[in-house]
C-alpha atoms as a PDB file:
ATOM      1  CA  UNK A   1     -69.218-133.156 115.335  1.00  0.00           C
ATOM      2  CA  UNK A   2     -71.675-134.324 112.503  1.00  0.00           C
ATOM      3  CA  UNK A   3     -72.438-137.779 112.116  1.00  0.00           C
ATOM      4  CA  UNK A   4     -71.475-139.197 108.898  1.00  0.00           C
ATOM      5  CA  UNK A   5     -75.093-139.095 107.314  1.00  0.00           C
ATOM      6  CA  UNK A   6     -75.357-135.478 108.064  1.00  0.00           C
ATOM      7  CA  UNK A   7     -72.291-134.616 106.421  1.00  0.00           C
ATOM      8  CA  UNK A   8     -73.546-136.477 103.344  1.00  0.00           C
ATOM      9  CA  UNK A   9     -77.219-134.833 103.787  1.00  0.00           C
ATOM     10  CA  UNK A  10     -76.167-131.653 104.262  1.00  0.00           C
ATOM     11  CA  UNK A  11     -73.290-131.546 101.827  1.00  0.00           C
ATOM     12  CA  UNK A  12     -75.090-133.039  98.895  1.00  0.00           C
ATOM     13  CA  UNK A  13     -77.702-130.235  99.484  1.00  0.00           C
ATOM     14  CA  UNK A  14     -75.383-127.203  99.869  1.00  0.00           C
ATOM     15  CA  UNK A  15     -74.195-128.427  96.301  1.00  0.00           C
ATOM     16  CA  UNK A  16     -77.414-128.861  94.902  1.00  0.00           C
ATOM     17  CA  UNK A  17     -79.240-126.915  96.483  1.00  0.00           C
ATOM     18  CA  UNK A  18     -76.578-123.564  96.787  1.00  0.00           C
ATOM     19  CA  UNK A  19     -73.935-124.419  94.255  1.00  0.00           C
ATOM     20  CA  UNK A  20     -75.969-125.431  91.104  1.00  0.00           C
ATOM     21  CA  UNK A  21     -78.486-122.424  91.045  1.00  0.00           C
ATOM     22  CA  UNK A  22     -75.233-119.979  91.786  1.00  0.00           C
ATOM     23  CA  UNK A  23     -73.460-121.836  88.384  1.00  0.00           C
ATOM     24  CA  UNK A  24     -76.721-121.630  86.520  1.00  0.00           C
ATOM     25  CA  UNK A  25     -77.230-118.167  87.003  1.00  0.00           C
ATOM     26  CA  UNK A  26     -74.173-116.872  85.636  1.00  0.00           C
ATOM     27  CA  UNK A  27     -75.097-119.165  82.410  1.00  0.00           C
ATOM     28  CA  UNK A  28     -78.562-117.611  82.427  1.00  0.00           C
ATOM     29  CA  UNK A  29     -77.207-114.101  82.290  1.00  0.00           C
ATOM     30  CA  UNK A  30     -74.676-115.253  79.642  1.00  0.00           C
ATOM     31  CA  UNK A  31     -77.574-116.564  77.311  1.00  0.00           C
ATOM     32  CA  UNK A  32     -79.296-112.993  77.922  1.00  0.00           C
ATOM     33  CA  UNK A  33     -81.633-114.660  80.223  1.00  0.00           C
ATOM     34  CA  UNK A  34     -83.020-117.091  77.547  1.00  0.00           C
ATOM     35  CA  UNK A  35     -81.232-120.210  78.815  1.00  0.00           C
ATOM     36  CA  UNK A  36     -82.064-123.258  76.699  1.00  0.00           C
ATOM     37  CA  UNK A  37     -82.422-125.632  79.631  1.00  0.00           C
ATOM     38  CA  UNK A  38     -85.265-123.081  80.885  1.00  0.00           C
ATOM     39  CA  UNK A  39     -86.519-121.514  77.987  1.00  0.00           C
ATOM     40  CA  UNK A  40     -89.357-123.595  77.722  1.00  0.00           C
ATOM     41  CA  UNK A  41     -90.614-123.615  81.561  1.00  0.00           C
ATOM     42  CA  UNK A  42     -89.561-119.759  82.420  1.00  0.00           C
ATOM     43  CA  UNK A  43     -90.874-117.525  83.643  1.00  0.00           C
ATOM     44  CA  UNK A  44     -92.905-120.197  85.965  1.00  0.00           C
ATOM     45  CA  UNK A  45     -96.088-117.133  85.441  1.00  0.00           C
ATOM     46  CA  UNK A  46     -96.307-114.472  82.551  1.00  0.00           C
ATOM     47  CA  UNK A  47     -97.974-111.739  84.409  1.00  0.00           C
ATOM     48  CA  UNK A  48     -98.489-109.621  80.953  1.00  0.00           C
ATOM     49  CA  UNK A  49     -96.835-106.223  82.019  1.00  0.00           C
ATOM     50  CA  UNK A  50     -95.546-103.481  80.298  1.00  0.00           C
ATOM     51  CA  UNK A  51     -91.913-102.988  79.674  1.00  0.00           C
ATOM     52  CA  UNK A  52     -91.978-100.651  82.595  1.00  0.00           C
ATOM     53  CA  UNK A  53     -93.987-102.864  84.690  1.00  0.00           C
ATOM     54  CA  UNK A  54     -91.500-105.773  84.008  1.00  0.00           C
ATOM     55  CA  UNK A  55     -88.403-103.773  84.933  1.00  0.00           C
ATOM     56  CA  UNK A  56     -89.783-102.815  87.688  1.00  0.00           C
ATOM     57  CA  UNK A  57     -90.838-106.446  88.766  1.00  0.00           C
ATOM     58  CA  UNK A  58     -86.955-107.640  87.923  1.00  0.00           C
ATOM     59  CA  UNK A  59     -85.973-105.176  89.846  1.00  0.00           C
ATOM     60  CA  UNK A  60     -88.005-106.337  92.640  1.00  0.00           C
ATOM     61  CA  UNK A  61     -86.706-110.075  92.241  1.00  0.00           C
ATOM     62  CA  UNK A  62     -82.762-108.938  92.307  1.00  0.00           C
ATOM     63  CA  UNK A  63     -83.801-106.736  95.401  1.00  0.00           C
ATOM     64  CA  UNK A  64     -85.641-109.515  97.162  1.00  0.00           C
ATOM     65  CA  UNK A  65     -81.721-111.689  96.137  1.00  0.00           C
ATOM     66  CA  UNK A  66     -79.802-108.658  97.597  1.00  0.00           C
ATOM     67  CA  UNK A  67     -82.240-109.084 100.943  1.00  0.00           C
ATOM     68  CA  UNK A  68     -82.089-112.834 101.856  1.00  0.00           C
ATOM     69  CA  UNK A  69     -78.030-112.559 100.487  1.00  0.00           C
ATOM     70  CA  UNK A  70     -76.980-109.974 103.077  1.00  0.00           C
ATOM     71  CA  UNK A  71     -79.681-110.779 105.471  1.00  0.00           C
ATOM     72  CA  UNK A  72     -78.331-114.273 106.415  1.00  0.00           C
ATOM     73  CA  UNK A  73     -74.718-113.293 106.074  1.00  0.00           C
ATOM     74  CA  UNK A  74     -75.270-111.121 109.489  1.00  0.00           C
ATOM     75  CA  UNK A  75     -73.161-111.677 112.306  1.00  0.00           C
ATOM     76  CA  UNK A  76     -76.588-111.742 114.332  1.00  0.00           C
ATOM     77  CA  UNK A  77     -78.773-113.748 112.420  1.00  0.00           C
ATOM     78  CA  UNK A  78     -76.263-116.773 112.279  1.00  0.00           C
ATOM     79  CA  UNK A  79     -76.139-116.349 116.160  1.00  0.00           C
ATOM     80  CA  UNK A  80     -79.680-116.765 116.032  1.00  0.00           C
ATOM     81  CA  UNK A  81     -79.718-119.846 113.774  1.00  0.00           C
ATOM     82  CA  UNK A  82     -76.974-121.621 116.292  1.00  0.00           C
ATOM     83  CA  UNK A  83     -80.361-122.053 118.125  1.00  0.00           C
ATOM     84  CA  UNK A  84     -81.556-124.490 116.031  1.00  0.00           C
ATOM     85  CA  UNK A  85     -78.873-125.632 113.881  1.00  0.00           C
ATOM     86  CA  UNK A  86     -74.989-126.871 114.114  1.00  0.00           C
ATOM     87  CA  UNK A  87     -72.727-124.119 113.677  1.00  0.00           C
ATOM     88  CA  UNK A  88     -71.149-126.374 111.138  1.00  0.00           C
ATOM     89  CA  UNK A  89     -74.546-126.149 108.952  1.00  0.00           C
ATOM     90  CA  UNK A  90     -74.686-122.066 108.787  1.00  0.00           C
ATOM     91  CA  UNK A  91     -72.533-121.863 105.699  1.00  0.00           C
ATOM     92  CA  UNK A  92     -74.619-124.403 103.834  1.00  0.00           C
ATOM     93  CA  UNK A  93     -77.757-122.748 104.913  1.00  0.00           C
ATOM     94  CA  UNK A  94     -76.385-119.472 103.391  1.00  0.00           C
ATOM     95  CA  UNK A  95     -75.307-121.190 100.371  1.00  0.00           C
ATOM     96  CA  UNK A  96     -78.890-122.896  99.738  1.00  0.00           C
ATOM     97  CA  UNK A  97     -80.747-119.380 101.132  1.00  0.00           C
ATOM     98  CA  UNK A  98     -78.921-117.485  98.069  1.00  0.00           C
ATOM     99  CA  UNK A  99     -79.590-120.939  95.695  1.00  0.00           C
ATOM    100  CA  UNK A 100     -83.543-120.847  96.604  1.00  0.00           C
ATOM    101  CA  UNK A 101     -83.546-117.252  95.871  1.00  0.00           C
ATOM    102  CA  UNK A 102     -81.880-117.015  92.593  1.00  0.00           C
ATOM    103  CA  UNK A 103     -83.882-119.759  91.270  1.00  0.00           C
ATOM    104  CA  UNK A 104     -87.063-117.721  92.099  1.00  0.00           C
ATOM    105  CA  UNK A 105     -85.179-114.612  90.395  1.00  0.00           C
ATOM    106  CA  UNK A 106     -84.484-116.739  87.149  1.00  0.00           C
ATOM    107  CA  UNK A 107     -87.750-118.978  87.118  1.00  0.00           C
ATOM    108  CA  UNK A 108     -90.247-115.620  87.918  1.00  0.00           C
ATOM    109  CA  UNK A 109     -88.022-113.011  85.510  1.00  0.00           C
ATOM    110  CA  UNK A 110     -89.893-111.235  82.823  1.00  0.00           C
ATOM    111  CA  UNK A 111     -87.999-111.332  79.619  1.00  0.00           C
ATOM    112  CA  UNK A 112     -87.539-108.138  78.161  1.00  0.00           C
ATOM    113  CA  UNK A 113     -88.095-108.100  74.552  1.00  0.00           C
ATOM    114  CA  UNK A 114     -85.135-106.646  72.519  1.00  0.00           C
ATOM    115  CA  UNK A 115     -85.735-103.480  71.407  1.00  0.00           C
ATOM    116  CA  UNK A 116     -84.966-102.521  67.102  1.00  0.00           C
ATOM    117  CA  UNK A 117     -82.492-100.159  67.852  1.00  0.00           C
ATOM    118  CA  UNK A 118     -80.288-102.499  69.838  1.00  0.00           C
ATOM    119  CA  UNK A 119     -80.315-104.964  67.114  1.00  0.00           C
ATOM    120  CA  UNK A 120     -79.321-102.247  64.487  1.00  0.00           C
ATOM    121  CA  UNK A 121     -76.544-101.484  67.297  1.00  0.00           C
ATOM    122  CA  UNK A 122     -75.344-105.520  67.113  1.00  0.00           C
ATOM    123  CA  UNK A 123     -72.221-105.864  65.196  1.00  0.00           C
ATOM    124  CA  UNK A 124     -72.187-109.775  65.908  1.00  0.00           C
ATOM    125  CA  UNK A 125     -74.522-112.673  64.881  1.00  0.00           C
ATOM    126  CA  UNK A 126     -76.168-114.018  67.568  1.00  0.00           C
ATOM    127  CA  UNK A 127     -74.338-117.065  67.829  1.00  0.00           C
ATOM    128  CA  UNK A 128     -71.035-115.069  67.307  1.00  0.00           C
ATOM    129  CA  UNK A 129     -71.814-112.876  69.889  1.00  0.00           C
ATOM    130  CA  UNK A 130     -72.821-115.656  72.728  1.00  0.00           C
ATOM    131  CA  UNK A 131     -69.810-117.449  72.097  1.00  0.00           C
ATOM    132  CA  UNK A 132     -67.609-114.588  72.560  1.00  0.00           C
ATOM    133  CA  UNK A 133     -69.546-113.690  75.663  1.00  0.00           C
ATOM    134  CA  UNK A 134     -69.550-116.868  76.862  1.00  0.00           C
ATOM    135  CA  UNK A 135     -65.536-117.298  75.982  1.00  0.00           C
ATOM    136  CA  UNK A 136     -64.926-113.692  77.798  1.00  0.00           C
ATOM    137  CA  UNK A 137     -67.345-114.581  80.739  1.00  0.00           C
ATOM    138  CA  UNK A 138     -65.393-117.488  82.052  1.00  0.00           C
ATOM    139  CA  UNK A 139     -61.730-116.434  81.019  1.00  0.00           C
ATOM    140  CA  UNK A 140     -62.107-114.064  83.528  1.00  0.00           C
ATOM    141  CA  UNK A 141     -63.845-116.541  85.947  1.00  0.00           C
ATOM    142  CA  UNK A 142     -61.128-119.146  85.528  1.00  0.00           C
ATOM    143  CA  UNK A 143     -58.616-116.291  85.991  1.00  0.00           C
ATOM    144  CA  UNK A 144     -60.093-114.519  89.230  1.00  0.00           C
ATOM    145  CA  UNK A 145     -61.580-117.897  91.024  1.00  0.00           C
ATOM    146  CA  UNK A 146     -57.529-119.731  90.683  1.00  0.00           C
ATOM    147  CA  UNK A 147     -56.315-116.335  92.664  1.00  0.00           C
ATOM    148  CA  UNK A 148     -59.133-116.594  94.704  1.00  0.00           C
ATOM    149  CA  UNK A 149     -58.631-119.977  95.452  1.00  0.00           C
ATOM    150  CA  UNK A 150     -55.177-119.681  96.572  1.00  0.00           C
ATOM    151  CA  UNK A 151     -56.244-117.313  98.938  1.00  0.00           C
ATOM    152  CA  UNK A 152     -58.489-119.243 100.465  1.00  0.00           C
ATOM    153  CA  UNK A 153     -60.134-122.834 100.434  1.00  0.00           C
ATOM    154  CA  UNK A 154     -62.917-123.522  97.896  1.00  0.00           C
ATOM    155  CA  UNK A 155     -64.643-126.032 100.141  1.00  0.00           C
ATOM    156  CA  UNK A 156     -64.732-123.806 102.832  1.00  0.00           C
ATOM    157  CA  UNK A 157     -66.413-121.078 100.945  1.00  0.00           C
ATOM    158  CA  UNK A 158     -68.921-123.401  99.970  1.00  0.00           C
ATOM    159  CA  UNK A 159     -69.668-124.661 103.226  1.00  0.00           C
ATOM    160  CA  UNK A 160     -68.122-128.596 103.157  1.00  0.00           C
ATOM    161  CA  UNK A 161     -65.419-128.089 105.074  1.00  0.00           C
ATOM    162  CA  UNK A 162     -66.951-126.913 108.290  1.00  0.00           C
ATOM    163  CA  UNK A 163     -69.341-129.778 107.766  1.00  0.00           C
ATOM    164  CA  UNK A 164     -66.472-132.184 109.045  1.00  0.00           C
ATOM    165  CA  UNK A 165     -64.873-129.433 111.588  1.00  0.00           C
ATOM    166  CA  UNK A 166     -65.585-130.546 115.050  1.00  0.00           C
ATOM    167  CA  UNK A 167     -67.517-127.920 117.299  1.00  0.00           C
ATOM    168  CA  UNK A 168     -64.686-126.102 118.904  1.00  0.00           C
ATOM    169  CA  UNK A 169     -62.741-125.695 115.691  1.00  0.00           C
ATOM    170  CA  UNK A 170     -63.186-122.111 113.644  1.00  0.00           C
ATOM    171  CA  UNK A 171     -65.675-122.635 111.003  1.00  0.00           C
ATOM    172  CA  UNK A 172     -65.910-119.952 108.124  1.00  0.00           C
ATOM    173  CA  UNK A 173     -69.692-119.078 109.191  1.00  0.00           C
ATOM    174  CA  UNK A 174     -70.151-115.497 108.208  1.00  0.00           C
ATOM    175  CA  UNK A 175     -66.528-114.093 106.414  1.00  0.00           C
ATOM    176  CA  UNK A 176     -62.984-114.358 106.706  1.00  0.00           C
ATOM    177  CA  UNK A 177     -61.809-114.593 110.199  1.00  0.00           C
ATOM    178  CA  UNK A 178     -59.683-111.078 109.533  1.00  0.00           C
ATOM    179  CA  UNK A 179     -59.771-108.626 107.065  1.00  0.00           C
ATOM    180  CA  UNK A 180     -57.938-109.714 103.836  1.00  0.00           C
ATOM    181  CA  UNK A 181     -55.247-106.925 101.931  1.00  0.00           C
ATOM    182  CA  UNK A 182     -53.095-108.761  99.987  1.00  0.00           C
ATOM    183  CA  UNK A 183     -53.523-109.640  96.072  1.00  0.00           C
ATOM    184  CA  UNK A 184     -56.936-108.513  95.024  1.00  0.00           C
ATOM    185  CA  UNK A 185     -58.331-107.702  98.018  1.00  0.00           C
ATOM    186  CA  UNK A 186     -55.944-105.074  97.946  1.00  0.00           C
ATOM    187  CA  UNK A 187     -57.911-103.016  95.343  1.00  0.00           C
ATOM    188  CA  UNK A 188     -61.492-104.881  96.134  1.00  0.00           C
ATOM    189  CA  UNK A 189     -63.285-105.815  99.054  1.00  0.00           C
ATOM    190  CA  UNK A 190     -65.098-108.363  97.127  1.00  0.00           C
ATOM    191  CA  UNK A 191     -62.990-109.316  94.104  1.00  0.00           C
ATOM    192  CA  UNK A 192     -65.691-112.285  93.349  1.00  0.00           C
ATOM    193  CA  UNK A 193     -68.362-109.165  93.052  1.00  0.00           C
ATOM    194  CA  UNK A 194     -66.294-107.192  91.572  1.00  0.00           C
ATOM    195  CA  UNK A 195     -65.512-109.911  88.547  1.00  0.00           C
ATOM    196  CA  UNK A 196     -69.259-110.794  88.154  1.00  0.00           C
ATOM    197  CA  UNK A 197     -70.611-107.440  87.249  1.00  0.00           C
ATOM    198  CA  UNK A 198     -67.338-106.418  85.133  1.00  0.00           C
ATOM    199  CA  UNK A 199     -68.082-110.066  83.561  1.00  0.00           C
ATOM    200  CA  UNK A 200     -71.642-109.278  82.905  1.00  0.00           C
ATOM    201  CA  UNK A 201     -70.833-105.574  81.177  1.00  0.00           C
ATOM    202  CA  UNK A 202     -67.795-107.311  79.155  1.00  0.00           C
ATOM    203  CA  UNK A 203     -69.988-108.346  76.487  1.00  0.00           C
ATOM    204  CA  UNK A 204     -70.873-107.492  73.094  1.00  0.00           C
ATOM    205  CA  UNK A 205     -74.269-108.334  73.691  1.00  0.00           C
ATOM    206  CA  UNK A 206     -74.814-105.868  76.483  1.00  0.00           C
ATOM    207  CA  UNK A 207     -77.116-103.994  74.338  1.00  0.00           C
ATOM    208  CA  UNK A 208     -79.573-106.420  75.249  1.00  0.00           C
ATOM    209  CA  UNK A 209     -81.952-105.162  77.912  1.00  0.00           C
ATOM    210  CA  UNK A 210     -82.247-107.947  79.990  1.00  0.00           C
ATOM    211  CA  UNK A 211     -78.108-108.863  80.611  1.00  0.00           C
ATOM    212  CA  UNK A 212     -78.468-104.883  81.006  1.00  0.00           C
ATOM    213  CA  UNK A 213     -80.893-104.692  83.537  1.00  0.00           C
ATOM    214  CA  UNK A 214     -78.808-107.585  85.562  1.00  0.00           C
ATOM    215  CA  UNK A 215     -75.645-105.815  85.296  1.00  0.00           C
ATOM    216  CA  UNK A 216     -77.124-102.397  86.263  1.00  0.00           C
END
């Protein structure tokens, strides 16, 4: 078992470090990318490409997320990190794998600027239009994660639970111990996924190409 301080360590971490960046992105894509607590230090380097160049660099970032996500969520590779970590830590170290990553996908993302004939397409204001997205965004969130949560424990999915789960107990390291049917899982295998990119479409600011690109 972990002593007390490395419960605390590692906890506070797995919060900061995986939980914060995971909250902050779903804002980010909700503000079209241009999130006021970043907009003045993103991207971290304005490499001056074309529109094509850019989308193709995005696309690059989301596929190097996609990587290091499903990478470290293998069966294998968290047999490998037992090496040289607790089996109580793997969770965390997924969680704060995925939180490094997205923060280099938000802080290295090449805005997109909107094009005229999506604004002639925008119905809304601006404002109008964030606040509904925003409003729509985490209705469904707060709708989906309360079934989720019932299915499951929150803190466990994070990674603090196994963090004070002895070394012989079942730790959620790498998935559900079975294969899950009931509720929503009975019409998704990820209902989480599933919710995030319906989420990001439900919007009437999808015209713009950066929540676009992220959805796509």
């Amino acid at each position: 078992m972990l002593s007390r301080f490395d419960q605390v360590v590692w906890g506070v971490g797995c919060l900061l470090v995986g939980g914060l960046p995971s909250l902050l992105f779903f804002d980010w894509v909700q503000w079209n990318t241009r999130h006021p607590l970043l907009h003045n230090h993103v991207p971290v380097m304005d490499l001056h490409l074309s529109t094509l160049g850019k989308i193709a660099f995005n696309t690059s970032l989301y596929a190097m997320f996609g990587f290091l996500h499903t990478f470290f969520a293998q069966i294998s590779v968290h047999h490998t990190l037992q090496r040289h970590f607790p089996k109580q830590t793997l969770r965390c170290i997924f969680m704060m794998v995925t939180g490094v990553a997205v923060l280099v996908l938000m802080g290295f993302w090449q805005h997109l600027d909107t094009p005229p004939w999506a604004e002639r397409m925008a119905i809304l204001s601006p404002a109008t239009s964030r606040i509904l997205s925003l409003v729509l965004f985490y209705g469904c969130a707060s709708v989906v994660g309360l079934h989720i949560v019932t299915k499951f424990s929150l803190f466990e999915f994070i990674g603090i639970t196994q963090l004070v789960k002895r070394d012989k107990q079942p730790a959620r390291s790498e998935g559900m111990p079975q294969l899950r049917t009931d509720g929503l899982y009975a019409y998704s295998r990820h209902p989480i996924y599933t919710w995030t990119v319906g989420a990001f479409f439900l919007s009437p600011s999808i015209t713009d190409p950066n929540r676009l690109l992220v959805a796509v």
